[in-house]
Protein backbone atom coordinates (compact mmCIF):
# COMPACT_ATOMS: atom_id res chain seq x y z
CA UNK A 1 107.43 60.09 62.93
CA UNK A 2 110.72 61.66 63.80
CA UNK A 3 113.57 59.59 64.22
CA UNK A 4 114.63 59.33 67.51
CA UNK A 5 118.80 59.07 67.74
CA UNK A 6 119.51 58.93 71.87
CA UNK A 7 123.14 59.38 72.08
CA UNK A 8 123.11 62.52 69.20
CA UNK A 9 120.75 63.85 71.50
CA UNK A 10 122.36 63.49 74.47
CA UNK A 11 125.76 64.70 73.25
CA UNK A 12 123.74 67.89 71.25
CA UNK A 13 122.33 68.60 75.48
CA UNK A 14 125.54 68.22 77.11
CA UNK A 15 126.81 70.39 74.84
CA UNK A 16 124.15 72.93 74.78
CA UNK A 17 124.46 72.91 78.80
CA UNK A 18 128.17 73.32 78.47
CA UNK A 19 127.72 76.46 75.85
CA UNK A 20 124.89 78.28 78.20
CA UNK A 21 126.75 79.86 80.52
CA UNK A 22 129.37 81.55 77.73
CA UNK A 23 126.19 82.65 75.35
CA UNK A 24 124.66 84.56 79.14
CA UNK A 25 127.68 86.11 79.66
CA UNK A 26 129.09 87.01 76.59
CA UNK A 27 125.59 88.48 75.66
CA UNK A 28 125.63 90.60 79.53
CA UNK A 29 128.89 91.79 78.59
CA UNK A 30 128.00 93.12 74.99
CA UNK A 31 125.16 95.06 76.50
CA UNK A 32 126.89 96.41 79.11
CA UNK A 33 129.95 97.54 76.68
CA UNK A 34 127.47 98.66 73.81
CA UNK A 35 125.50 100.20 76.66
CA UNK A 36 128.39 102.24 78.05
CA UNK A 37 129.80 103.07 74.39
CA UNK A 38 126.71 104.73 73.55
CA UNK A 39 126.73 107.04 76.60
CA UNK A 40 124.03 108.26 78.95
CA UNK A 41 120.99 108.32 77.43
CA UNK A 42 117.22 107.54 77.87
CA UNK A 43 115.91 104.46 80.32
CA UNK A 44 114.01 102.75 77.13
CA UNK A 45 117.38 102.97 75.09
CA UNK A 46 119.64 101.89 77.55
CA UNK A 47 117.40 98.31 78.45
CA UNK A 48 117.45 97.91 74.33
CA UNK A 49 121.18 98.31 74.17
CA UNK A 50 121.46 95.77 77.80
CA UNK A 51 119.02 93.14 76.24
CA UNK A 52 119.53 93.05 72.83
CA UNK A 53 122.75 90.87 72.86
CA UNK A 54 120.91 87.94 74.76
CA UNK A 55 118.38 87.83 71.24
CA UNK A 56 121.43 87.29 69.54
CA UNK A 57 123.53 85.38 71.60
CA UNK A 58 120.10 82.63 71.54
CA UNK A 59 120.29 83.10 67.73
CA UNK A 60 124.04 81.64 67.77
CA UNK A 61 123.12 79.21 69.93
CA UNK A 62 120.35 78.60 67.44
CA UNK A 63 123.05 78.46 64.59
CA UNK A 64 124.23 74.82 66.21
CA UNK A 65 120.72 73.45 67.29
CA UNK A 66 119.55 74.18 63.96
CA UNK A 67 122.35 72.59 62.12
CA UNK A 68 121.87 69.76 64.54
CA UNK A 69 118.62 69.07 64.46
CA UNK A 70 116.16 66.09 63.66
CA UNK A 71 114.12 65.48 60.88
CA UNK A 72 110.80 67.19 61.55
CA UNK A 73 107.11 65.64 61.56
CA UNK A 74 106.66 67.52 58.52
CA UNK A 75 107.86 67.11 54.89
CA UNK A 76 111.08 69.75 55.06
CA UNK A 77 109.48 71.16 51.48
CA UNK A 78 106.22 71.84 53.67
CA UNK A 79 108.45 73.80 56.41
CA UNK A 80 110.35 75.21 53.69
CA UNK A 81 107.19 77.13 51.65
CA UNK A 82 105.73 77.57 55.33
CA UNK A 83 109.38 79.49 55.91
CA UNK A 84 109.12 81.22 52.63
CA UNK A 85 105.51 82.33 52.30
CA UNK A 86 104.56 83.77 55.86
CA UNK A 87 107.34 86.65 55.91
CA UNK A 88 106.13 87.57 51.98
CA UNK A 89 102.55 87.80 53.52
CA UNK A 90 103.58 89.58 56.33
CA UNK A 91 105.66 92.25 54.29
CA UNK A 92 102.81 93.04 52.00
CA UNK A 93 100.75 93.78 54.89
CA UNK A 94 103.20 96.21 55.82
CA UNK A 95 103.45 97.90 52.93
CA UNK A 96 99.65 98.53 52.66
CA UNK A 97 98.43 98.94 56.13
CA UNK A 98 101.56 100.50 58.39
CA UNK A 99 100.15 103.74 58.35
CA UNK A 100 97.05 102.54 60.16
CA UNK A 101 98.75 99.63 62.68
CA UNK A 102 101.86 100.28 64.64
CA UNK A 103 102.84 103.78 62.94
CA UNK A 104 106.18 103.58 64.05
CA UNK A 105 107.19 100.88 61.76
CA UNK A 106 106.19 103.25 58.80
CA UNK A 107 108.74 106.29 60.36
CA UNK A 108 111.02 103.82 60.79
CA UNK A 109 110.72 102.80 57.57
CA UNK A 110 110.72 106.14 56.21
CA UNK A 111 113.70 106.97 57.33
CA UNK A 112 115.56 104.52 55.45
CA UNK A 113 113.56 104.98 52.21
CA UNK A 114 113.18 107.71 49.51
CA UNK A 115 110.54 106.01 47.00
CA UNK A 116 107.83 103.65 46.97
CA UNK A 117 109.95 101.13 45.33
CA UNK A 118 112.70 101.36 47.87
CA UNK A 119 110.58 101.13 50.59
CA UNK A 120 108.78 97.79 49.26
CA UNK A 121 112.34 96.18 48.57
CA UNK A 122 113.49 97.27 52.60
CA UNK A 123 110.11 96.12 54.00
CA UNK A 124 110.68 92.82 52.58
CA UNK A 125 114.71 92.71 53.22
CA UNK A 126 113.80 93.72 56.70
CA UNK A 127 111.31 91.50 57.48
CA UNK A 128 113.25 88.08 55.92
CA UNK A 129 116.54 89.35 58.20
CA UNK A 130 113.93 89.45 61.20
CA UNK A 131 112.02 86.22 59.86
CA UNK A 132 115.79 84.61 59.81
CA UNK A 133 116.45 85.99 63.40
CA UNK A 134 113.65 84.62 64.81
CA UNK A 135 114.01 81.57 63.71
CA UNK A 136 117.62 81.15 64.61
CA UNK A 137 116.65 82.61 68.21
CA UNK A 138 113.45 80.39 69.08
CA UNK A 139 115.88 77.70 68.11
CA UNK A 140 118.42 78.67 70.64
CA UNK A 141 115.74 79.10 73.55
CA UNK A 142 113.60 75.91 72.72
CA UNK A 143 116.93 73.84 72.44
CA UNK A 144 118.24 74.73 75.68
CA UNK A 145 114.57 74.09 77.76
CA UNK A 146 114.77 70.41 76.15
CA UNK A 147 118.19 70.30 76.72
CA UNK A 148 118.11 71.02 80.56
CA UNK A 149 114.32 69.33 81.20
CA UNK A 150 115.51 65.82 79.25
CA UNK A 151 117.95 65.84 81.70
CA UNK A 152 116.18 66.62 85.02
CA UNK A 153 113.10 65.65 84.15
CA UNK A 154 113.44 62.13 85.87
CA UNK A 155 115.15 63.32 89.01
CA UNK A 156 112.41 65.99 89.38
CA UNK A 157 109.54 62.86 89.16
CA UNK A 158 111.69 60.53 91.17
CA UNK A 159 112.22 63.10 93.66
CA UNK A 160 108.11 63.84 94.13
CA UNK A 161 108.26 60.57 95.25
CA UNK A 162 109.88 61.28 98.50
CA UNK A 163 108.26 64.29 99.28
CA UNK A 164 106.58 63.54 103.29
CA UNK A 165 105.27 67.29 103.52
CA UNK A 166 107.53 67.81 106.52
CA UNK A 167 110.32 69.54 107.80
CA UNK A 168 112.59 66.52 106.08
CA UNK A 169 111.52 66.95 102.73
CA UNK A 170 114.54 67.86 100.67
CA UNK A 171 114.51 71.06 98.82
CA UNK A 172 114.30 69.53 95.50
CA UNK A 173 111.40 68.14 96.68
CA UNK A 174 109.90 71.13 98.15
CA UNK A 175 110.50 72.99 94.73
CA UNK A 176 108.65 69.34 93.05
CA UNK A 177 105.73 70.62 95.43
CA UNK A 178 105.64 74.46 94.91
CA UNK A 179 106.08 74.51 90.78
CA UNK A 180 103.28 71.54 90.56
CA UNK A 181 101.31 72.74 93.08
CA UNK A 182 101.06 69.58 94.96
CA UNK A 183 97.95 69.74 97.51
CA UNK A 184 99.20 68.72 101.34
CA UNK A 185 96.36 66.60 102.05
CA UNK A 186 97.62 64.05 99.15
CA UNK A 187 99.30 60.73 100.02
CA UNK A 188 102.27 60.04 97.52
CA UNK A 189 102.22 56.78 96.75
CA UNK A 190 104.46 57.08 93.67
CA UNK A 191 104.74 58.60 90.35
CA UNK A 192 103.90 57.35 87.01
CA UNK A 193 103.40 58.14 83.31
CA UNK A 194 100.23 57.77 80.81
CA UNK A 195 101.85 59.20 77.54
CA UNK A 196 99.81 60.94 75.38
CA UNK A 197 99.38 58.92 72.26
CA UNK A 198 100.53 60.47 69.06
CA UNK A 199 100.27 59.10 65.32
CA UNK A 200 102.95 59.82 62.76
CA UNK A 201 100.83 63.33 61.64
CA UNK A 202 101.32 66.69 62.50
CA UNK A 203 99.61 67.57 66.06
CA UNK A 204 97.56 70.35 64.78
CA UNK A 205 95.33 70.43 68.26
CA UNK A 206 98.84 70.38 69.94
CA UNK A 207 100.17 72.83 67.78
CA UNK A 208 97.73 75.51 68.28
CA UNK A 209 97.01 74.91 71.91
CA UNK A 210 100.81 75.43 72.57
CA UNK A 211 100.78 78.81 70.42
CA UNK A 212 97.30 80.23 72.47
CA UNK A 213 99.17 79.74 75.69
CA UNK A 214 102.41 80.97 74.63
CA UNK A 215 100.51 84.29 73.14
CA UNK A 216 98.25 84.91 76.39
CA UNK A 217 101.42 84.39 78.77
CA UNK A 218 103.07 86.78 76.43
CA UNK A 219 100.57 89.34 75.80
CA UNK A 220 99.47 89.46 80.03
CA UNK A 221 103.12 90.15 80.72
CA UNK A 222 104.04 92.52 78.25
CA UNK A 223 100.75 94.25 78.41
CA UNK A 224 101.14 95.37 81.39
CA UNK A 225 104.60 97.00 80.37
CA UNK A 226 102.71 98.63 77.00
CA UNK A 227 99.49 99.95 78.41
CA UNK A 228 101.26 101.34 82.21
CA UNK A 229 100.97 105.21 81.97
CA UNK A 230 104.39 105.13 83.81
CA UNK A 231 106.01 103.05 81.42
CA UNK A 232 104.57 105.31 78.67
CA UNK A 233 105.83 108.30 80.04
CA UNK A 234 109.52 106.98 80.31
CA UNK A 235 109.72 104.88 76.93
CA UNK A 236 108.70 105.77 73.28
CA UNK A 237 106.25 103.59 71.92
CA UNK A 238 108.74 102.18 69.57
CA UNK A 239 111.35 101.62 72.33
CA UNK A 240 108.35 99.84 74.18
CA UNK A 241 107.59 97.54 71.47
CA UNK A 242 110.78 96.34 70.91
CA UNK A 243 111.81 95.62 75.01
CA UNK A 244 107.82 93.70 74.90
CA UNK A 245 109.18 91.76 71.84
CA UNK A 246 112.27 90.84 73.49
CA UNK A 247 110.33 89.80 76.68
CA UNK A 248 107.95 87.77 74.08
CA UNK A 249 111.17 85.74 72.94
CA UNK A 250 111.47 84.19 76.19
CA UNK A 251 108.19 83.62 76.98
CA UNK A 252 108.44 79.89 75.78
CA UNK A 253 110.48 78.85 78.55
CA UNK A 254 107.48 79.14 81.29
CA UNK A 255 105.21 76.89 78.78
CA UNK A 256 106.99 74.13 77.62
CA UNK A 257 107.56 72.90 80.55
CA UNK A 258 103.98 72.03 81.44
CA UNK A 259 102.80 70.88 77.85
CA UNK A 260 106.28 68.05 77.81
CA UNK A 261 104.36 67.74 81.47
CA UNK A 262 100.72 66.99 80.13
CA UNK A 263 102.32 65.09 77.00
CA UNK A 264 104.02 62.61 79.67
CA UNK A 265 101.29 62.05 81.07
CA UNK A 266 103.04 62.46 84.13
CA UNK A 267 100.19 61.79 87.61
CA UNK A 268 100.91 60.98 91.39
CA UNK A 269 99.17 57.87 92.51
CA UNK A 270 97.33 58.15 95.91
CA UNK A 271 94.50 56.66 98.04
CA UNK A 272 92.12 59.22 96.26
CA UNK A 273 92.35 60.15 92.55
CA UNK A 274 95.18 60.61 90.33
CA UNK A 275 96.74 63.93 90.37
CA UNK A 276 98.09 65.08 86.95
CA UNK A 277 101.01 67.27 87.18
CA UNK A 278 101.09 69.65 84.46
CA UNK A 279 97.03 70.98 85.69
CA UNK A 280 99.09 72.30 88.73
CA UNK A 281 102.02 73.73 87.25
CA UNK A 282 99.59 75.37 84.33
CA UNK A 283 97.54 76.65 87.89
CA UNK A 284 100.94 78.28 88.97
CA UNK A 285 102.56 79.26 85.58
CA UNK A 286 98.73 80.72 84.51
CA UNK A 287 98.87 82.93 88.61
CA UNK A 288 100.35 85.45 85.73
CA UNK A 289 97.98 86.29 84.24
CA UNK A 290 96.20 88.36 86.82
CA UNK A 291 97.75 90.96 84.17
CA UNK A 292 94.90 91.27 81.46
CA UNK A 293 92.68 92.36 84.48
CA UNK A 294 94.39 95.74 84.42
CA UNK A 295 94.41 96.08 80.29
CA UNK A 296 90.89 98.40 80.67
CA UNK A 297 92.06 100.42 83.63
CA UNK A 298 95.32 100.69 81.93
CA UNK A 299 94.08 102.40 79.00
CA UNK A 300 90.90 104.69 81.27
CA UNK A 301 94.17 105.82 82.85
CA UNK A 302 95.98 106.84 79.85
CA UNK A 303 93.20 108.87 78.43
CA UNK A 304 92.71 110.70 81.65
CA UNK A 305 96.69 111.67 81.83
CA UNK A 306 96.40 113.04 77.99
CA UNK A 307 97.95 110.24 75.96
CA UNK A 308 97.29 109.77 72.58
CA UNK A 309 94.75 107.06 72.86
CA UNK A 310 94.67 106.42 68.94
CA UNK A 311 98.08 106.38 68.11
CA UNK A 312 98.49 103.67 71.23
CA UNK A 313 95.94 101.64 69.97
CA UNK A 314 97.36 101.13 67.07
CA UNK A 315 100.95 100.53 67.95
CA UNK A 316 99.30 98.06 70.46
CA UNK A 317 97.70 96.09 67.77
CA UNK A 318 101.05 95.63 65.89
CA UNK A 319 102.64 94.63 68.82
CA UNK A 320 99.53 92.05 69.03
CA UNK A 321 100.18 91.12 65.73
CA UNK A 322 103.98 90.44 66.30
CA UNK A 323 103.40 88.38 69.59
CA UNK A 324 100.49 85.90 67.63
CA UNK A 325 103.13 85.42 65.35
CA UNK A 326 105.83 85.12 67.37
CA UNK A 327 103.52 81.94 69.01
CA UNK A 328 102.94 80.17 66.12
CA UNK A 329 106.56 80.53 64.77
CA UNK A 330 107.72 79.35 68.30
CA UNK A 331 104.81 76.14 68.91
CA UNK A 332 105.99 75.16 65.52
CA UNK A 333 109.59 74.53 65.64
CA UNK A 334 109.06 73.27 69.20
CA UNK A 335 106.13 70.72 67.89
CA UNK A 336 107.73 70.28 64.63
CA UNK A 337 111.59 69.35 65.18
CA UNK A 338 111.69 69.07 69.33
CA UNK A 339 108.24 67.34 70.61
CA UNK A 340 109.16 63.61 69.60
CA UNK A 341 112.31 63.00 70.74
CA UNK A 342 112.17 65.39 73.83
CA UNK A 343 109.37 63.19 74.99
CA UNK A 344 110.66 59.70 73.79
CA UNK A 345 113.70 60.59 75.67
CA UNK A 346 111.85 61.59 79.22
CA UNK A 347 109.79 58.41 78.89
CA UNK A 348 112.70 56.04 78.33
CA UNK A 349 114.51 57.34 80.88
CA UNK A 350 111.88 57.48 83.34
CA UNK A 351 111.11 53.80 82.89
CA UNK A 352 114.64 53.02 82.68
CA UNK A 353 115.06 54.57 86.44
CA UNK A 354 112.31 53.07 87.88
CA UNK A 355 113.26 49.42 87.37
């Protein structure tokens, strides 16, 4: 198992807290000055040029979470060769099959390249630098949700024991209610914990549980962006897959919340049963995904208005591609080097504040 240091990880918090604010607006500034050096220019272009700092402002702040991080459930050799060997598979796939999946990878690519060699020794320099940036990013964004819930966790808990369901409920409490989803009719009697129990292995179930959720989340919101007609007739489909990847970098932050939830254990004791937090704020997080209804209509739509159906189809199945692995790159590092000590610490404190 991980070892668990409590004051490096509270000091590594409070100073990711501190940092926060600086990466947000150093990273809104860059966009807006990149944005305004470029000059006028298309809507799709512009959002790249506004967002695009905020991937690499999380990647600095991934610099220092990396460099501070704890030893992970897995031998580092394992994470190392896991590391190595998925951007060498990826890259060979892209060398044999981007003329058929996401086309726009291949004119990309063909810009930059003369010769069959070249453009083997820039697909795989391009994707290690993006392998290395995403890495360094979901670093960054993990790091700060564990910094901010292993602080506020317990007050959040504590406070659902207050909550009265009237007019003098505090808003902390009210917001307990709304993001858990916490029924009117149920008596709070008080709040308690039934960890999950974990051995010193690798949580595959955990693991790929965590990566589903983050890829449906991710593919309902972005869909929606990909497949709207009106989207498609103000953004190229290569601007739209990059502003869907950005949006799929962030995605973590609405679901590990509710898995450190369901991990916790985490259940309000009343007269009737026990109610288990994290199945209401999954309920609320999951309201979402009302998205994939429209995925059929989406596309019935963009045949009638003359798009090229093929070509979209294909660029959407890269994009597919990108956001699966984009989830399992993201449930790893969480499950891997965050998911011990994030819930050791919430636990400890938790029982600390309730004596």
């Amino acid at each position: 198992m991980t070892p668990y240091d409590a004051d490096a990880n509270s000091r590594k918090d409070r100073l990711i807290i501190k940092a926060l604010p600086y990466v947000v607006i150093i990273s809104a500034v860059s966009g807006i000055t990149l944005m305004l050096i470029m000059g006028r220019q298309d809507i799709g272009r512009t959002l790249l040029e506004l967002f695009s700092p905020f991937v690499i402002g999380f990647a600095g702040l991934g610099v220092f979470s990396f460099y501070h991080r704890g030893r992970g459930l897995l031998d580092w050799r394992i994470t190392v060769m896991i590391l190595l060997a998925t951007p060498f598979l990826i890259s060979v796939i892209l060398v044999f099959f981007t003329s058929y999946v996401m086309p726009e990878v291949l004119e990309f690519l063909e810009k930059l390249t003369l010769t069959t060699t070249n453009k083997i020794i820039t697909v795989f320099g391009f994707v290690y630098a993006l392998m290395f940036l995403m890495v360094l990013t979901s670093h960054g964004v993990i790091s700060t949700v564990v910094a901010y819930f292993r602080r506020y966790t317990t007050m959040i808990y504590l406070s659902i024991e207050k909550i009265k369901n009237d007019a003098t409920d505090s808003a902390r409490g009210k917001f307990s209610r709304w993001i858990y989803e916490i029924p009117d009719v149920i008596d709070i009697r008080s709040v308690e914990l039934e960890p999950a129990h974990d051995n010193d292995t690798f949580p595959v179930k955990m693991f790929f549980s965590m990566a589903f959720s983050i890829f449906a989340l991710g593919l309902s919101i972005s869909s929606y962006i990909f497949l709207n007609p009106i989207f498609q007739s103000t953004f190229t489909l290569g601007e739209t897959v990059a502003i869907t990847v950005i949006l799929s970098f962030f995605v973590p932050v609405l679901v590990i919340p509710w898995f450190i939830t369901k991990s916790t254990g985490a259940k309000i004791k009343s007269q009737a049963r026990d109610y288990y937090l994290w199945k209401g704020m999954k309920r609320r997080l999951y309201q979402g995904f009302f998205a994939v209804m429209f995925l059929l209509s989406m596309f019935a739509i963009s045949v009638y208005l003359g798009y090229d159906i093929w070509r979209t189809s294909m660029t959407y199945a890269g994009y597919v591609a990108i956001t699966a692995f984009l989830s399992l790159l993201y449930s790893f590092v969480y499950i891997n080097f965050y998911y011990s000590g994030f819930k050791k610490a919430i636990i400890d404190d938790f029982n600390e504040a309730k004596k």
